[in-house]
Protein backbone atom coordinates (compact mmCIF):
# COMPACT_ATOMS: atom_id res chain seq x y z
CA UNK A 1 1.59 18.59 18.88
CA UNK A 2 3.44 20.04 16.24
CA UNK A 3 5.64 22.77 16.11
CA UNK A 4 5.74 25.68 13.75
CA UNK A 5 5.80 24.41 9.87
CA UNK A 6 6.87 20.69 10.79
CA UNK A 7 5.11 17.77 8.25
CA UNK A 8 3.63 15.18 9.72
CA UNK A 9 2.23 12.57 7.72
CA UNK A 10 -1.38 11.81 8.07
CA UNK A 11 -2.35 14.95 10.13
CA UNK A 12 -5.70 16.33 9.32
CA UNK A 13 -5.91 19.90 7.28
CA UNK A 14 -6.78 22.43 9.84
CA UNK A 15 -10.25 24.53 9.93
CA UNK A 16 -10.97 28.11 10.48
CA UNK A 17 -13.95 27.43 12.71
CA UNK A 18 -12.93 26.98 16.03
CA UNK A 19 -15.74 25.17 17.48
CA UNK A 20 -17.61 21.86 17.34
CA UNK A 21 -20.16 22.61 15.23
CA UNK A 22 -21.36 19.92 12.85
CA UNK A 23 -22.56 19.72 9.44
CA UNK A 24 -26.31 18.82 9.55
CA UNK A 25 -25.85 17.75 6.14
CA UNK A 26 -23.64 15.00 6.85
CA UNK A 27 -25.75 14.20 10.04
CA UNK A 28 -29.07 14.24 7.73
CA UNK A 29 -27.20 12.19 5.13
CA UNK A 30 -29.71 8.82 4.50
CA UNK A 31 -26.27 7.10 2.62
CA UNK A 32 -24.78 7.66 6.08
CA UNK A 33 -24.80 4.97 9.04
CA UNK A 34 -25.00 6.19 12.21
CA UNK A 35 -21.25 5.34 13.35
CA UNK A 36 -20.17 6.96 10.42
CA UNK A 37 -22.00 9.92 11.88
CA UNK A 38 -20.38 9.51 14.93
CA UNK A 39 -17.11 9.65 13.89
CA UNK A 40 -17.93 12.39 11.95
CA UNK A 41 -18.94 14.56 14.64
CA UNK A 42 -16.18 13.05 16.69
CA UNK A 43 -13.92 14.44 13.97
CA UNK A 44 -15.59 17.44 13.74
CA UNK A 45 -14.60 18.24 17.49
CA UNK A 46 -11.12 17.89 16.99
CA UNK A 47 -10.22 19.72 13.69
CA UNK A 48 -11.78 23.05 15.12
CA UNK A 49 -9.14 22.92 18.25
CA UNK A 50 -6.53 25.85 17.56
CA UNK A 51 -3.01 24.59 18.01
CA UNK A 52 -3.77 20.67 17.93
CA UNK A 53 -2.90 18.27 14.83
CA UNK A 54 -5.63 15.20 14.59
CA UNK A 55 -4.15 12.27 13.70
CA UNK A 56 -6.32 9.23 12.81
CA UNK A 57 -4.49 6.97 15.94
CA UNK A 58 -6.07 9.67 17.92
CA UNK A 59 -9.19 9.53 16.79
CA UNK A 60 -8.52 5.68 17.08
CA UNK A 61 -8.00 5.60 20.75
CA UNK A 62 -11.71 8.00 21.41
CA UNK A 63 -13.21 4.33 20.09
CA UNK A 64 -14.73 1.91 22.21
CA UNK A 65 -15.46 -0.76 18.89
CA UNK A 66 -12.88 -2.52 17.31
CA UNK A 67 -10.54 -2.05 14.76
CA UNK A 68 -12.29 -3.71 11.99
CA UNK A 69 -15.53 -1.17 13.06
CA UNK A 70 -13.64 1.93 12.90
CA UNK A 71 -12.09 1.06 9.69
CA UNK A 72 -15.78 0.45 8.36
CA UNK A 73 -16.68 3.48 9.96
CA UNK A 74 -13.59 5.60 7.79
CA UNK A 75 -14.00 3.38 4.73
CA UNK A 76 -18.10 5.04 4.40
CA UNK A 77 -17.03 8.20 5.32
CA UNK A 78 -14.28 8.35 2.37
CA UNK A 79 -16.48 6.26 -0.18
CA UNK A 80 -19.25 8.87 0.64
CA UNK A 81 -17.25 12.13 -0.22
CA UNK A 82 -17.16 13.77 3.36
CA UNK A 83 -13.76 12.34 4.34
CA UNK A 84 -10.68 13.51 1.72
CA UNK A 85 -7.59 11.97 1.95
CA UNK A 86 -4.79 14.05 0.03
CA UNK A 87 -1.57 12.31 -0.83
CA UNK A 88 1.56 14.93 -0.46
CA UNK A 89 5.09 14.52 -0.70
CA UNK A 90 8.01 16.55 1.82
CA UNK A 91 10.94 18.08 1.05
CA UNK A 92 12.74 15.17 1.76
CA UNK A 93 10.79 13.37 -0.75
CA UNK A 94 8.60 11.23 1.23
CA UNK A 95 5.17 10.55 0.91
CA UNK A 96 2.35 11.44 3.77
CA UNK A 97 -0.86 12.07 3.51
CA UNK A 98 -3.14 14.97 5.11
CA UNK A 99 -6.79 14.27 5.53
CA UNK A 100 -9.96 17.01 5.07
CA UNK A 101 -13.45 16.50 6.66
CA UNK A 102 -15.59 18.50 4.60
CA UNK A 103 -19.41 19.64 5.34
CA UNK A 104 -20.69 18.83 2.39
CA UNK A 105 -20.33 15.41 -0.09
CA UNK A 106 -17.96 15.48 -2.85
CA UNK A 107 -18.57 12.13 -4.87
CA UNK A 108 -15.48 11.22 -7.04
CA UNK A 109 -15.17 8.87 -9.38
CA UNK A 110 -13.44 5.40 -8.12
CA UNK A 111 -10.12 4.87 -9.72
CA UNK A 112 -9.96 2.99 -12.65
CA UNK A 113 -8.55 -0.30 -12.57
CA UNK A 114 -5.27 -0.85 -14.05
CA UNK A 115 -4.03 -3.89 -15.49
CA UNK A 116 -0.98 -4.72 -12.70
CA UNK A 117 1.10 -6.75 -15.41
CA UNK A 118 3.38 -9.56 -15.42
CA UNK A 119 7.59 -9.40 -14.69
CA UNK A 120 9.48 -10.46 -17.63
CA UNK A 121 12.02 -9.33 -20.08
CA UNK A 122 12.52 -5.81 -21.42
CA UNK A 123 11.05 -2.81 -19.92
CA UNK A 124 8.06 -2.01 -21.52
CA UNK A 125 4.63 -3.78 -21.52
CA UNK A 126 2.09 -2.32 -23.69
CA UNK A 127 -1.62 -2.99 -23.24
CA UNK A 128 -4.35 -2.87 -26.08
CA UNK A 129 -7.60 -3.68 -26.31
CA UNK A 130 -8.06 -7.04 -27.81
CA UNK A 131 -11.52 -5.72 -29.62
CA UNK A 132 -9.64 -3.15 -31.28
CA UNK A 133 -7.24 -3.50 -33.53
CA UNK A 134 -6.98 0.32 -34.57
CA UNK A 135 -3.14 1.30 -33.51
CA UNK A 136 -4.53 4.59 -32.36
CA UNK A 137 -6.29 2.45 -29.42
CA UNK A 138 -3.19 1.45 -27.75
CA UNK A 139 -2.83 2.69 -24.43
CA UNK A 140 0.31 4.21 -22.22
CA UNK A 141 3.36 1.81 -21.64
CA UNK A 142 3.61 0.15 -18.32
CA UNK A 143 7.31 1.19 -17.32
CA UNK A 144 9.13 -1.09 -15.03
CA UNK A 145 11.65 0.39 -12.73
CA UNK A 146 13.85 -0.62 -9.99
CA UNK A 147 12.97 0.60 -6.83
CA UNK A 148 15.23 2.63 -5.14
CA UNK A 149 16.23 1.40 -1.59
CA UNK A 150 17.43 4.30 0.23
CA UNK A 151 14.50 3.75 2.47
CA UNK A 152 15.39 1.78 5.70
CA UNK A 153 12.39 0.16 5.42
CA UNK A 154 12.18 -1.39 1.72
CA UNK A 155 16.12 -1.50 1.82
CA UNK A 156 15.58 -4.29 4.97
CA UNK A 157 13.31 -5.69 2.91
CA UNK A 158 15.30 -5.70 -0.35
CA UNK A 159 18.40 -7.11 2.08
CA UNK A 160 15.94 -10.16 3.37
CA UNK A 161 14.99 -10.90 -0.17
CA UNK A 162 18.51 -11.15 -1.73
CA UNK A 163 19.27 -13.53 1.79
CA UNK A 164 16.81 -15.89 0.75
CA UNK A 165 17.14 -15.75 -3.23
CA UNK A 166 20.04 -14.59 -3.85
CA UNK A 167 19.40 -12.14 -6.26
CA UNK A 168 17.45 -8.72 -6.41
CA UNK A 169 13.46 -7.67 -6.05
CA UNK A 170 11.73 -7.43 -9.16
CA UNK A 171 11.16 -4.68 -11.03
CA UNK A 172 8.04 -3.22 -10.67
CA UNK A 173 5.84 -0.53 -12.39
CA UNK A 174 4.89 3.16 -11.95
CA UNK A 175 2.08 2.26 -10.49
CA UNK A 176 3.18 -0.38 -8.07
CA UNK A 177 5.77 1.62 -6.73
CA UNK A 178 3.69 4.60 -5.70
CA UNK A 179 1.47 1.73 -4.19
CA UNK A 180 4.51 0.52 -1.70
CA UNK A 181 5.55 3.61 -1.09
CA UNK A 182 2.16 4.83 -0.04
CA UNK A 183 2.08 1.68 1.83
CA UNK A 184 5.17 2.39 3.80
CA UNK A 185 4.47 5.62 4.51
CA UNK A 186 0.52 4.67 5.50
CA UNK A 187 2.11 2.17 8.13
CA UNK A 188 4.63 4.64 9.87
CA UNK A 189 1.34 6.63 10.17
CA UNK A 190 0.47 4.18 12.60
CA UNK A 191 3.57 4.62 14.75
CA UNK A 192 4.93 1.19 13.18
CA UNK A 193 8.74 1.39 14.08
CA UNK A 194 11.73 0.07 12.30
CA UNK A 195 12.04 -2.81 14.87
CA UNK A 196 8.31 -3.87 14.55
CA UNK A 197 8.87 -3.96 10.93
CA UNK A 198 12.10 -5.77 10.55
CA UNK A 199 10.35 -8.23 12.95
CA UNK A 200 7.59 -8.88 11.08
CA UNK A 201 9.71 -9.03 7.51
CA UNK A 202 12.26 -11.22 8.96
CA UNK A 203 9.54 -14.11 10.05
CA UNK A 204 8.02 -13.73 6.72
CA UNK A 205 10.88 -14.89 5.11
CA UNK A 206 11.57 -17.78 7.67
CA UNK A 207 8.59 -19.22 7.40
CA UNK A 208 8.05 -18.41 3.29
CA UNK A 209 6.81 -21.12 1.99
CA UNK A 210 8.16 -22.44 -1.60
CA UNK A 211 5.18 -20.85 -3.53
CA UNK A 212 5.30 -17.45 -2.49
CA UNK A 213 7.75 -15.53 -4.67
CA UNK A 214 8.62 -13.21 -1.61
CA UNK A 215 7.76 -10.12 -3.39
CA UNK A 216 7.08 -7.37 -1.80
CA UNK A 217 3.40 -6.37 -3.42
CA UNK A 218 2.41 -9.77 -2.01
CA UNK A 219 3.95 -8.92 1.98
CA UNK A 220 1.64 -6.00 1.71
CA UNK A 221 -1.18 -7.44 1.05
CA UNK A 222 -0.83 -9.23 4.61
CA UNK A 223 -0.22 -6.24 6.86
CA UNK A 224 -3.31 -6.95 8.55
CA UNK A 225 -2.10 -9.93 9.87
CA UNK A 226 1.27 -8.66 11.02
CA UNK A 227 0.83 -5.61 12.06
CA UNK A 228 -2.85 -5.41 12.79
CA UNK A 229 -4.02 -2.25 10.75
CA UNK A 230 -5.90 -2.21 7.56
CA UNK A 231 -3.84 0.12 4.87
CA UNK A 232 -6.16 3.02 3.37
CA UNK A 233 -4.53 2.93 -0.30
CA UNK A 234 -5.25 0.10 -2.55
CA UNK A 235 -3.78 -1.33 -5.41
């Protein structure tokens, strides 16, 4: 439980309607399986509880199924609209998120697919269409930044990589690094400690094998297997 105007990261937004009472038109939803009603309602039940922050471990734990079935279950009710999952940063500057169960749909657009680039010289990569030659067409510069390692997680990392290679981590874009910080922050959602996580990185690297790079974006990608949870933000 929280106290008084702490930030937790991925706490649900609280409700003014203090009991379980659920939407029929998420329960009368055809597009809707019936454990993605259930965890719904189960949802439901908990965001209406005055004084209590719902965190999705919680919910997690009220499961009989699997992980891979609750996931599925929280995948439909996002893709669906009825599940809102609001990325927020503290005043320390890290990222959480805060999720919303709402009673009716909202459908919003997918994301649209970026081009992730390539690491190379310089620090600008500009993408155009190759059908259009008008200069007008060209689309925003893909930036590439160093990313900062004041975080004790990426800074391990970061540490690990320059044992092995002996150099830095790549540069990276705009894009990528709000996807590995979101990443970071998605997994310490899921009480994943410092220790679990150096761990993990540390027999990645041992046992890298001479045609993986070691970067970072890549590690991520494999969280499943080395920490056993399925990240919510994509890339």
């Amino acid at each position: 439980m929280n106290t008084v105007g702490q930030v937790e990261n991925g706490a649900f937004k609280k409700k003014k309607i203090f009991f379980s009472q659920v939407s029929n038109s998420a329960l009368r939803d055809k597009e809707l399986s019936l454990k993605a009603k259930g965890l719904y309602a189960l949802i439901q039940s908990y965001v209406t509880i005055e004084g209590f922050t719902l965190y999705k471990t919680t919910l997690k734990k009220q499961c009989s199924e699997g992980n891979k079935a609750f996931e599925s279950a929280w995948k439909e009710l996002k893709d669906t609209g009825y599940l809102i999952q609001d990325r927020k940063r503290n005043k320390q500057g890290t990222y959480y998120y805060e999720y919303e169960l709402l009673d009716e749909s909202i459908h919003t657009p997918k994301k649209e697919v970026v081009d992730k680039g390539v690491y190379g010289k310089g620090d600008i990569y500009t993408k155009t269409d190759s059908n259009n030659t008008d200069i007008n067409n060209i689309e925003e510069p893909i930036i590439y930044i160093t990313l900062a390692s004041d975080e004790s997680f990426l800074s391990f990392y970061f540490n690990e990589y320059y044992r092995r290679f002996g150099k830095n981590h790549p540069r990276v874009t705009v894009g990528q690094k709000e996807y590995i910080e979101e990443s970071i922050s998605e997994l310490k959602s899921y009480d994943i400690e410092f220790v679990t996580w150096r761990e993990e990185v540390q027999e990645h690297f041992n046992y890298l094998p001479k045609s993986n790079n070691g970067n970072i974006l890549a590690f991520l990608k494999t969280v499943k297997r080395h920490f056993g949870v399925d990240l919510d933000c994509a890339m």
